[in-house]
PDB file of N, CA and C in Angstrom:
ATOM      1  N   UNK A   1      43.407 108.971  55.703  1.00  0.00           N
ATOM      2  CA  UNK A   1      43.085 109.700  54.490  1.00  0.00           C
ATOM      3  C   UNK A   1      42.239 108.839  53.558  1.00  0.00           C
ATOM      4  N   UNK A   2      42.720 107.517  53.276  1.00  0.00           N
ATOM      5  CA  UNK A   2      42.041 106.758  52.255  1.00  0.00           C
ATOM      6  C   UNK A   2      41.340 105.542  53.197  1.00  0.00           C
ATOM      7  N   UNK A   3      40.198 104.764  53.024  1.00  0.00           N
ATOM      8  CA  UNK A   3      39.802 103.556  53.336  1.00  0.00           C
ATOM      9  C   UNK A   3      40.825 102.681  53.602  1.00  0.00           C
ATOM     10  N   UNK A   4      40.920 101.658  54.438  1.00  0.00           N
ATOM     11  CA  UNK A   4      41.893 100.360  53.886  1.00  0.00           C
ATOM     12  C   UNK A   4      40.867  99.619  52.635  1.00  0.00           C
ATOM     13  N   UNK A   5      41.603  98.994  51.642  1.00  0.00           N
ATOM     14  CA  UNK A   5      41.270  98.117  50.464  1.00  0.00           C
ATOM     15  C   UNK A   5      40.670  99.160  49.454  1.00  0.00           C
ATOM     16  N   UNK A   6      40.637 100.203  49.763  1.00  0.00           N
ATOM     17  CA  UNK A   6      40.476 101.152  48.221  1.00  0.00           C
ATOM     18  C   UNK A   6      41.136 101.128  47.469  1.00  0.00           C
ATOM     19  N   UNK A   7      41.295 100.651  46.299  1.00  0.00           N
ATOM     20  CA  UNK A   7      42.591 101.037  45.032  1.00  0.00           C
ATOM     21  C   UNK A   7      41.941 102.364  44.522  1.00  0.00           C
ATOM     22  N   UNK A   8      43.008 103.281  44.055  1.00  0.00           N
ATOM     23  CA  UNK A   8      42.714 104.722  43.545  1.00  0.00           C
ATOM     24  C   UNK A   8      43.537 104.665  42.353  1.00  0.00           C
ATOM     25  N   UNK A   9      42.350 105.288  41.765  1.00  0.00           N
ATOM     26  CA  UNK A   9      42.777 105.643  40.046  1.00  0.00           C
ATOM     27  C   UNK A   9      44.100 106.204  39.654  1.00  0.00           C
ATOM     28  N   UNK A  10      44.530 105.854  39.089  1.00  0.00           N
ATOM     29  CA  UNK A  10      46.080 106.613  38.488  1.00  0.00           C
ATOM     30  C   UNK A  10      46.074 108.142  38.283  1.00  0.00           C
ATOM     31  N   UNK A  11      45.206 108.342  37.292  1.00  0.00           N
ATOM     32  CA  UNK A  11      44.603 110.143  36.830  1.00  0.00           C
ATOM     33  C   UNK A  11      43.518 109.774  36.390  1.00  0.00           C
ATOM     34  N   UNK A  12      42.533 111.278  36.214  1.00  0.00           N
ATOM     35  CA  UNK A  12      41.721 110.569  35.744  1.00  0.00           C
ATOM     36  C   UNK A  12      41.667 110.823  34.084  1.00  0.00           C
ATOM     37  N   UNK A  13      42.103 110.166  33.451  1.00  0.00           N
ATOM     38  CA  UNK A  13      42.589 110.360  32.078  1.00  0.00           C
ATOM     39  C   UNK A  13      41.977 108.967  31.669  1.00  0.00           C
ATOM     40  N   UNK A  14      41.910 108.327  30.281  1.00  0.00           N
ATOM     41  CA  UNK A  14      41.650 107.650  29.502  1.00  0.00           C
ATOM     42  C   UNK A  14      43.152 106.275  29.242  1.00  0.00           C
ATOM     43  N   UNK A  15      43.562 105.126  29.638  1.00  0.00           N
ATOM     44  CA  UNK A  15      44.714 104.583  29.300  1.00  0.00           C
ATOM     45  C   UNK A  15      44.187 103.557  28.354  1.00  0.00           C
ATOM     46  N   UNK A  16      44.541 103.677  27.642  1.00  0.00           N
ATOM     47  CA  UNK A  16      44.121 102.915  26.297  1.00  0.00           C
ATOM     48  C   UNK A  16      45.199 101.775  25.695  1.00  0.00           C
ATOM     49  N   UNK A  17      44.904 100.516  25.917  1.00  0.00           N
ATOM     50  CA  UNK A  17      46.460  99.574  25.424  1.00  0.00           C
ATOM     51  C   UNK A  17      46.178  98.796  24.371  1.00  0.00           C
ATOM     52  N   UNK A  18      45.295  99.551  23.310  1.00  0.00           N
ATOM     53  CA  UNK A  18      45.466  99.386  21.734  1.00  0.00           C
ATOM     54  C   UNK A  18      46.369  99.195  21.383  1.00  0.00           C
ATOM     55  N   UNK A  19      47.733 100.084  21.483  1.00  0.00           N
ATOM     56  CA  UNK A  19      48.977 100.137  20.750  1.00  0.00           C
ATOM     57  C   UNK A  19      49.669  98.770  21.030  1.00  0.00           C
ATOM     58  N   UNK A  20      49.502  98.465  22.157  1.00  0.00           N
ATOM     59  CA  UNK A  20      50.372  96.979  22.253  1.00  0.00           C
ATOM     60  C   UNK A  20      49.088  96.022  21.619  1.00  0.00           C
ATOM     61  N   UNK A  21      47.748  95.889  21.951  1.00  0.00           N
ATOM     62  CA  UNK A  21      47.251  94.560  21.322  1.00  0.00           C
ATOM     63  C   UNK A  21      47.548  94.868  19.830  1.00  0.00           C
ATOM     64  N   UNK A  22      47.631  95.701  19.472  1.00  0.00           N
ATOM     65  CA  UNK A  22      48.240  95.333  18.125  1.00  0.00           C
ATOM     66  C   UNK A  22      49.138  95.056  17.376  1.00  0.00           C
ATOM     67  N   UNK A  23      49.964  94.868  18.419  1.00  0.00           N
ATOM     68  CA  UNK A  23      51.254  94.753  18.281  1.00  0.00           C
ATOM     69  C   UNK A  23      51.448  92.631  18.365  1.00  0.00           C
ATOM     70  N   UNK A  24      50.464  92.282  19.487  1.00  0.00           N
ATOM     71  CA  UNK A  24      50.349  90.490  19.596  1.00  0.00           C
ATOM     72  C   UNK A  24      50.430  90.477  18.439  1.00  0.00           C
ATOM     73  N   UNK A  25      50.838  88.719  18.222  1.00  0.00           N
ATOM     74  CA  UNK A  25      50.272  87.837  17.144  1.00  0.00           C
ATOM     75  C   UNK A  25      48.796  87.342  17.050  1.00  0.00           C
ATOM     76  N   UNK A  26      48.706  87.383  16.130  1.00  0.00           N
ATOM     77  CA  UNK A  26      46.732  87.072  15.808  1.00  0.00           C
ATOM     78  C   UNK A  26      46.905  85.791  16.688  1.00  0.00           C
ATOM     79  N   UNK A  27      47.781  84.565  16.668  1.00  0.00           N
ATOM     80  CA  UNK A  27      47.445  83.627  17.360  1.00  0.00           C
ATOM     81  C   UNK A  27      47.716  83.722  18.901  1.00  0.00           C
ATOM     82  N   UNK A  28      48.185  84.652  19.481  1.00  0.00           N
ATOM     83  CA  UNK A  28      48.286  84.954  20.794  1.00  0.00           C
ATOM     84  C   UNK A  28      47.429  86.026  21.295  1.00  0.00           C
ATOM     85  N   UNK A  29      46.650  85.963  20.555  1.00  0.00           N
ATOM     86  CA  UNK A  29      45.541  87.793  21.110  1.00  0.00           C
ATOM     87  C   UNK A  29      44.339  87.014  21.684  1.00  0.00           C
ATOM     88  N   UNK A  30      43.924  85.499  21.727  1.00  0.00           N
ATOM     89  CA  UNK A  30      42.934  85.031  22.073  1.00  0.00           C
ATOM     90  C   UNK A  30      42.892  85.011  23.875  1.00  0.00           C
ATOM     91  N   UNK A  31      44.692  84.266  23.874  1.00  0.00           N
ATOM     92  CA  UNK A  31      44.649  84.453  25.251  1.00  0.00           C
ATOM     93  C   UNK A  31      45.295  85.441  26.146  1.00  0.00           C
ATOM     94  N   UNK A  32      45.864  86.563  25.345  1.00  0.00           N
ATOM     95  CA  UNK A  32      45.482  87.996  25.323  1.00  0.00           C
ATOM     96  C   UNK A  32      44.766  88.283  25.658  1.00  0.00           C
ATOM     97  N   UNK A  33      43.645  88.379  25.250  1.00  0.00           N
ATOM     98  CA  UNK A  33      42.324  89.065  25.250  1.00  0.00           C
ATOM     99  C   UNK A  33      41.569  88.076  27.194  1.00  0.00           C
ATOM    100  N   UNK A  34      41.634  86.854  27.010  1.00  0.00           N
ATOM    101  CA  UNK A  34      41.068  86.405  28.232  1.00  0.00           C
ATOM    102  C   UNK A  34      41.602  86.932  28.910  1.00  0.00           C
ATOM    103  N   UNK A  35      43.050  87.109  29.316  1.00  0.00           N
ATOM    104  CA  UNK A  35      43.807  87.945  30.569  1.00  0.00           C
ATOM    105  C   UNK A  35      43.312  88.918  30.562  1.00  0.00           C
ATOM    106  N   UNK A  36      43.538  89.918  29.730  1.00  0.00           N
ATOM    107  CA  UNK A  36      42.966  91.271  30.420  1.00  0.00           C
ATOM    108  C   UNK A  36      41.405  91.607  30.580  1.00  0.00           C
ATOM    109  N   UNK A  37      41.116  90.736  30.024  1.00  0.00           N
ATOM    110  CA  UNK A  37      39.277  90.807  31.047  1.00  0.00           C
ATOM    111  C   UNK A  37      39.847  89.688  32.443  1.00  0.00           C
ATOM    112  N   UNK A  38      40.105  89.001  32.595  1.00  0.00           N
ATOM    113  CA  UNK A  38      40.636  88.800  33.939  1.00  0.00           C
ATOM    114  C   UNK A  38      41.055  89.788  35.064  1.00  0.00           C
ATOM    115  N   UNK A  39      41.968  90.367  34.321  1.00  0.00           N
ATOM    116  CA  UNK A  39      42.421  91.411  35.133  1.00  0.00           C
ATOM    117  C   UNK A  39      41.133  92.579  35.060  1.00  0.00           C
ATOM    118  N   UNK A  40      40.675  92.926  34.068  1.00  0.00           N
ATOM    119  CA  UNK A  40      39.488  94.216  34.511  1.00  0.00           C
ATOM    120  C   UNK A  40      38.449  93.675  35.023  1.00  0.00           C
ATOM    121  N   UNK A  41      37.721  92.088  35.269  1.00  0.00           N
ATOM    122  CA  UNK A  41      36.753  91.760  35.750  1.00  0.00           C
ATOM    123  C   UNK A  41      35.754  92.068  34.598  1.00  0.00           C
ATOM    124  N   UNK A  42      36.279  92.025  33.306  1.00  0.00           N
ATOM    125  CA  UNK A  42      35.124  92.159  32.066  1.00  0.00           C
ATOM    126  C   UNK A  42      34.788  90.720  32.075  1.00  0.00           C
ATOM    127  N   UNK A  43      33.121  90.637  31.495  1.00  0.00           N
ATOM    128  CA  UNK A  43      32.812  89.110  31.177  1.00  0.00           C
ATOM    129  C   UNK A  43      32.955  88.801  29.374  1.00  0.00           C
ATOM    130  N   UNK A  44      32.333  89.811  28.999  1.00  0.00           N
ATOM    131  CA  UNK A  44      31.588  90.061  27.685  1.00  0.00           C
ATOM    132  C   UNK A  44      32.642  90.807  26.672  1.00  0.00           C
ATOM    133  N   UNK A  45      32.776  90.022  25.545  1.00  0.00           N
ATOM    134  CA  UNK A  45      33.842  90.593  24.443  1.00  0.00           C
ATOM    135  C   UNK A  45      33.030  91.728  23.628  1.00  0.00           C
ATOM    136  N   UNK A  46      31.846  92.158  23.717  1.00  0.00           N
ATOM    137  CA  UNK A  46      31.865  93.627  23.737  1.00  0.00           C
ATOM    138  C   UNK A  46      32.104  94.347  24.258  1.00  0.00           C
ATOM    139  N   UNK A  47      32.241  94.587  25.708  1.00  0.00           N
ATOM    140  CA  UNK A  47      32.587  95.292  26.949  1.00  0.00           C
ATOM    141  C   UNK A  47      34.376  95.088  26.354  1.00  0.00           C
ATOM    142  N   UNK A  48      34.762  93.975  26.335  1.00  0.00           N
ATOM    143  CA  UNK A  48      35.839  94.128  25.961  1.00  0.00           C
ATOM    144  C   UNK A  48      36.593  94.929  25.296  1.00  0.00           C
ATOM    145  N   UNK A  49      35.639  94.880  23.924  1.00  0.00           N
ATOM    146  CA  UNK A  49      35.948  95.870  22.230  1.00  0.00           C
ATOM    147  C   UNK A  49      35.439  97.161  22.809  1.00  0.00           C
ATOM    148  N   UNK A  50      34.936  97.750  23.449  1.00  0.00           N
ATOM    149  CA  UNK A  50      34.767  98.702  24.223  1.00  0.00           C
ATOM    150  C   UNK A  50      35.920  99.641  24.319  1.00  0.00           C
ATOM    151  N   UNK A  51      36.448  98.591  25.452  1.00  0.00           N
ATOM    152  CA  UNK A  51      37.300  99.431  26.712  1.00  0.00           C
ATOM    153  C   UNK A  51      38.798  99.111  25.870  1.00  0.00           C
ATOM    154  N   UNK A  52      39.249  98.135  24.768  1.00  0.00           N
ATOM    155  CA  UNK A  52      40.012  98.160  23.431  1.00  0.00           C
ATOM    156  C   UNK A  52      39.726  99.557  22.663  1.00  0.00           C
ATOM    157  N   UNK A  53      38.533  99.966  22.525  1.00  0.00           N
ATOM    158  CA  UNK A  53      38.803 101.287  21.555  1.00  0.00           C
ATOM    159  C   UNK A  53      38.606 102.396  22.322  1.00  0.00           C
ATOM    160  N   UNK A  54      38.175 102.126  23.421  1.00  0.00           N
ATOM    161  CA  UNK A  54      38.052 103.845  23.977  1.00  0.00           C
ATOM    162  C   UNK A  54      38.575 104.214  25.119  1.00  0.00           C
ATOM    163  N   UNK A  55      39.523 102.641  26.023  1.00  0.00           N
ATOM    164  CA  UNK A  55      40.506 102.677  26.881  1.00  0.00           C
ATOM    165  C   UNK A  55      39.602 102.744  28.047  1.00  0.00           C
ATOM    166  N   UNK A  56      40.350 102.770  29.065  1.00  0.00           N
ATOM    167  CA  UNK A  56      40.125 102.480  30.605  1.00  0.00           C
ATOM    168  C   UNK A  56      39.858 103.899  31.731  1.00  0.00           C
ATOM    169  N   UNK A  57      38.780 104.162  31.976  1.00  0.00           N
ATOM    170  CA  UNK A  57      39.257 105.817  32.505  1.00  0.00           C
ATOM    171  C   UNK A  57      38.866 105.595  34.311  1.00  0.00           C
ATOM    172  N   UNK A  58      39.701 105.757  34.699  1.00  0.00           N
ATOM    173  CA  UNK A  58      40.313 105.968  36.282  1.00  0.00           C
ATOM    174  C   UNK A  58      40.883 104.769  36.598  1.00  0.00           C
ATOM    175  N   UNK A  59      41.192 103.907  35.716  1.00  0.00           N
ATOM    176  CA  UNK A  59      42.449 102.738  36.249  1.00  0.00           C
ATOM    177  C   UNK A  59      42.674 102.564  37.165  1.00  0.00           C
ATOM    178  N   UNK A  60      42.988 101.637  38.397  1.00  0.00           N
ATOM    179  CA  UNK A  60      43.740 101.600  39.119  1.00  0.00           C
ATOM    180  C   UNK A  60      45.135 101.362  39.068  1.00  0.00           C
ATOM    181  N   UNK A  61      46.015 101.487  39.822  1.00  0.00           N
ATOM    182  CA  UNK A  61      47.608 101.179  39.681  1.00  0.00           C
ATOM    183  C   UNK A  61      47.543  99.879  39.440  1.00  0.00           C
ATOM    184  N   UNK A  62      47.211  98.724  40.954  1.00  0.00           N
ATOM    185  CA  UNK A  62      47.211  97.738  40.231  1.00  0.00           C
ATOM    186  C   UNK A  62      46.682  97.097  39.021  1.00  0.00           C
ATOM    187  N   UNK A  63      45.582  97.598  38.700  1.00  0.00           N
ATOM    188  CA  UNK A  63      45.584  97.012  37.386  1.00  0.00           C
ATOM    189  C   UNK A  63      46.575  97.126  36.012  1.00  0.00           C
ATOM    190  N   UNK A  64      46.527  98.608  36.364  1.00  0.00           N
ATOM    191  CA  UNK A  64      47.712  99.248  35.288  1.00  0.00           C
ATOM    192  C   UNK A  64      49.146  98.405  35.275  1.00  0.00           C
ATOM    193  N   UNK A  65      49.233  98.279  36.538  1.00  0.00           N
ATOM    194  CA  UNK A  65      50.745  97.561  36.332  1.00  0.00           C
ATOM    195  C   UNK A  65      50.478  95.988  35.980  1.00  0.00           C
ATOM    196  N   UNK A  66      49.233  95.076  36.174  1.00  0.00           N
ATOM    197  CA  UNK A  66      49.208  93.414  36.095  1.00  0.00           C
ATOM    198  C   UNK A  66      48.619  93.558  34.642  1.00  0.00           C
ATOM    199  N   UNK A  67      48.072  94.942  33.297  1.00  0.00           N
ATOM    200  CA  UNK A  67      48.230  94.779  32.315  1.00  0.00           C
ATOM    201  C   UNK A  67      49.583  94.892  31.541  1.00  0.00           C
ATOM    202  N   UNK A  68      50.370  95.560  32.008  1.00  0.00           N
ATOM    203  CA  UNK A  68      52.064  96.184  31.944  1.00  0.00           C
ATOM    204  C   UNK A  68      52.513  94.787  31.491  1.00  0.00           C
ATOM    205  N   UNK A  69      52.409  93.984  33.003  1.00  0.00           N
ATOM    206  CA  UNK A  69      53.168  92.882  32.736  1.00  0.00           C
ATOM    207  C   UNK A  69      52.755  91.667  32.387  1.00  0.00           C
ATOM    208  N   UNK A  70      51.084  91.826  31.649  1.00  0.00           N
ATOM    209  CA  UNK A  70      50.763  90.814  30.982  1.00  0.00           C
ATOM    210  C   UNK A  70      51.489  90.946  29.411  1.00  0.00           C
ATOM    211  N   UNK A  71      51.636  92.774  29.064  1.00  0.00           N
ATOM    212  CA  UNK A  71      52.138  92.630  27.411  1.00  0.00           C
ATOM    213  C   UNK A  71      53.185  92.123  27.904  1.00  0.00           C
ATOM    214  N   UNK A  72      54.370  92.632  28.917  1.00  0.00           N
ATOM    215  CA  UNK A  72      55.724  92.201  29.336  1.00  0.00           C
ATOM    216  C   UNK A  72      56.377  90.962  29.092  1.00  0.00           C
ATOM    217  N   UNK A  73      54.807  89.679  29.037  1.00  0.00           N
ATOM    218  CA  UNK A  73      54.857  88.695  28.552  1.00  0.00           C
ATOM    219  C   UNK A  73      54.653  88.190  27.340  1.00  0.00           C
ATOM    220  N   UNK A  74      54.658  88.662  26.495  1.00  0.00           N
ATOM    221  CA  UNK A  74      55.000  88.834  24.980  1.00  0.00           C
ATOM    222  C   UNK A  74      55.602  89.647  24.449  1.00  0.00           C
ATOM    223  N   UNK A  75      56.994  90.363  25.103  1.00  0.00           N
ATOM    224  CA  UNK A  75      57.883  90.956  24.818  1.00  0.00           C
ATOM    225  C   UNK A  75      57.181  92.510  24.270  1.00  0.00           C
ATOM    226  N   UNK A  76      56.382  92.903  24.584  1.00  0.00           N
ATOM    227  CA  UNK A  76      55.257  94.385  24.294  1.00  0.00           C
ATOM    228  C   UNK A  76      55.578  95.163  25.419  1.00  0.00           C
ATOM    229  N   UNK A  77      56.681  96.359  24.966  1.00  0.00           N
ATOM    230  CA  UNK A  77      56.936  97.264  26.223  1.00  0.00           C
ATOM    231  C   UNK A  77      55.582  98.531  26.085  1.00  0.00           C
ATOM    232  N   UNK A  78      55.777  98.959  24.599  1.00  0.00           N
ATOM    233  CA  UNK A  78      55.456 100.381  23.978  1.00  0.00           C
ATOM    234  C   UNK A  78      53.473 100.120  24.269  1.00  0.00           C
ATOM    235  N   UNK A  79      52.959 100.260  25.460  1.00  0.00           N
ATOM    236  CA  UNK A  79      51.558  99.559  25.593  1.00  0.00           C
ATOM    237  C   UNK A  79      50.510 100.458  25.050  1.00  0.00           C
ATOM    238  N   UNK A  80      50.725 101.734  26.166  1.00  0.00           N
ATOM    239  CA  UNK A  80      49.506 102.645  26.282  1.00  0.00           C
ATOM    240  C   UNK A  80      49.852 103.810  25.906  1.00  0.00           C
ATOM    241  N   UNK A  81      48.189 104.714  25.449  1.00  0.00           N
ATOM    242  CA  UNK A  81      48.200 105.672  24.882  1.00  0.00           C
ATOM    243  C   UNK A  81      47.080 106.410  26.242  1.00  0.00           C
ATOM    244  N   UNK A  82      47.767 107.560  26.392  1.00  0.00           N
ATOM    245  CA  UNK A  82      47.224 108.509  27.566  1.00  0.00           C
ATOM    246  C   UNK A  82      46.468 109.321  26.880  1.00  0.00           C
ATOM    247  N   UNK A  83      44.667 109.137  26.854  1.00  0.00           N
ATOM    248  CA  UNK A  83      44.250 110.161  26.339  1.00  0.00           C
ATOM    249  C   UNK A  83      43.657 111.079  27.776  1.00  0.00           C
ATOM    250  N   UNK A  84      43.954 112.676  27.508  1.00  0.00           N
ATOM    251  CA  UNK A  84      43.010 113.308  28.322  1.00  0.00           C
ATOM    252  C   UNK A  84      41.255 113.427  28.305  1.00  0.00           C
TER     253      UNK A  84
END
């Protein structure tokens, strides 16, 4: 049915994890912010402020879950906002 090594999008909806970076401490959002361009393969902190205000649209699982448990690591359950 699927390729081997395809990751497939969650829905295709908008996941947006504003609600938790705002939730960091200003002094922990720096290396905040490097992880999850790690994890999305962003280079550029506009691309960054981007995909911060207008969210992520067709996600993959894994990513979705290795941002989960990057807030997980600053005690940030309440992450994302599901826009359609």
């Amino acid at each position: 049915m699927y390729k081997n090594g395809e990751t497939n999008a969650i829905a295709k909806k908008h996941y947006c994890f504003k609600k938790g970076y705002l939730q960091v401490a200003i002094g922990e959002k720096e290396e905040l912010t490097k992880g999850i361009m790690d994890i999305l393969g962003i280079s550029g902190k506009t691309y960054f402020s981007t995909r911060l205000n207008k969210g992520v649209s067709n996600i993959s699982k894994e990513k979705y879950d290795d941002i989960t448990a990057l807030f997980n690591n600053y005690s940030i359950t309440d992450i994302w906002d599901i826009i359609e």
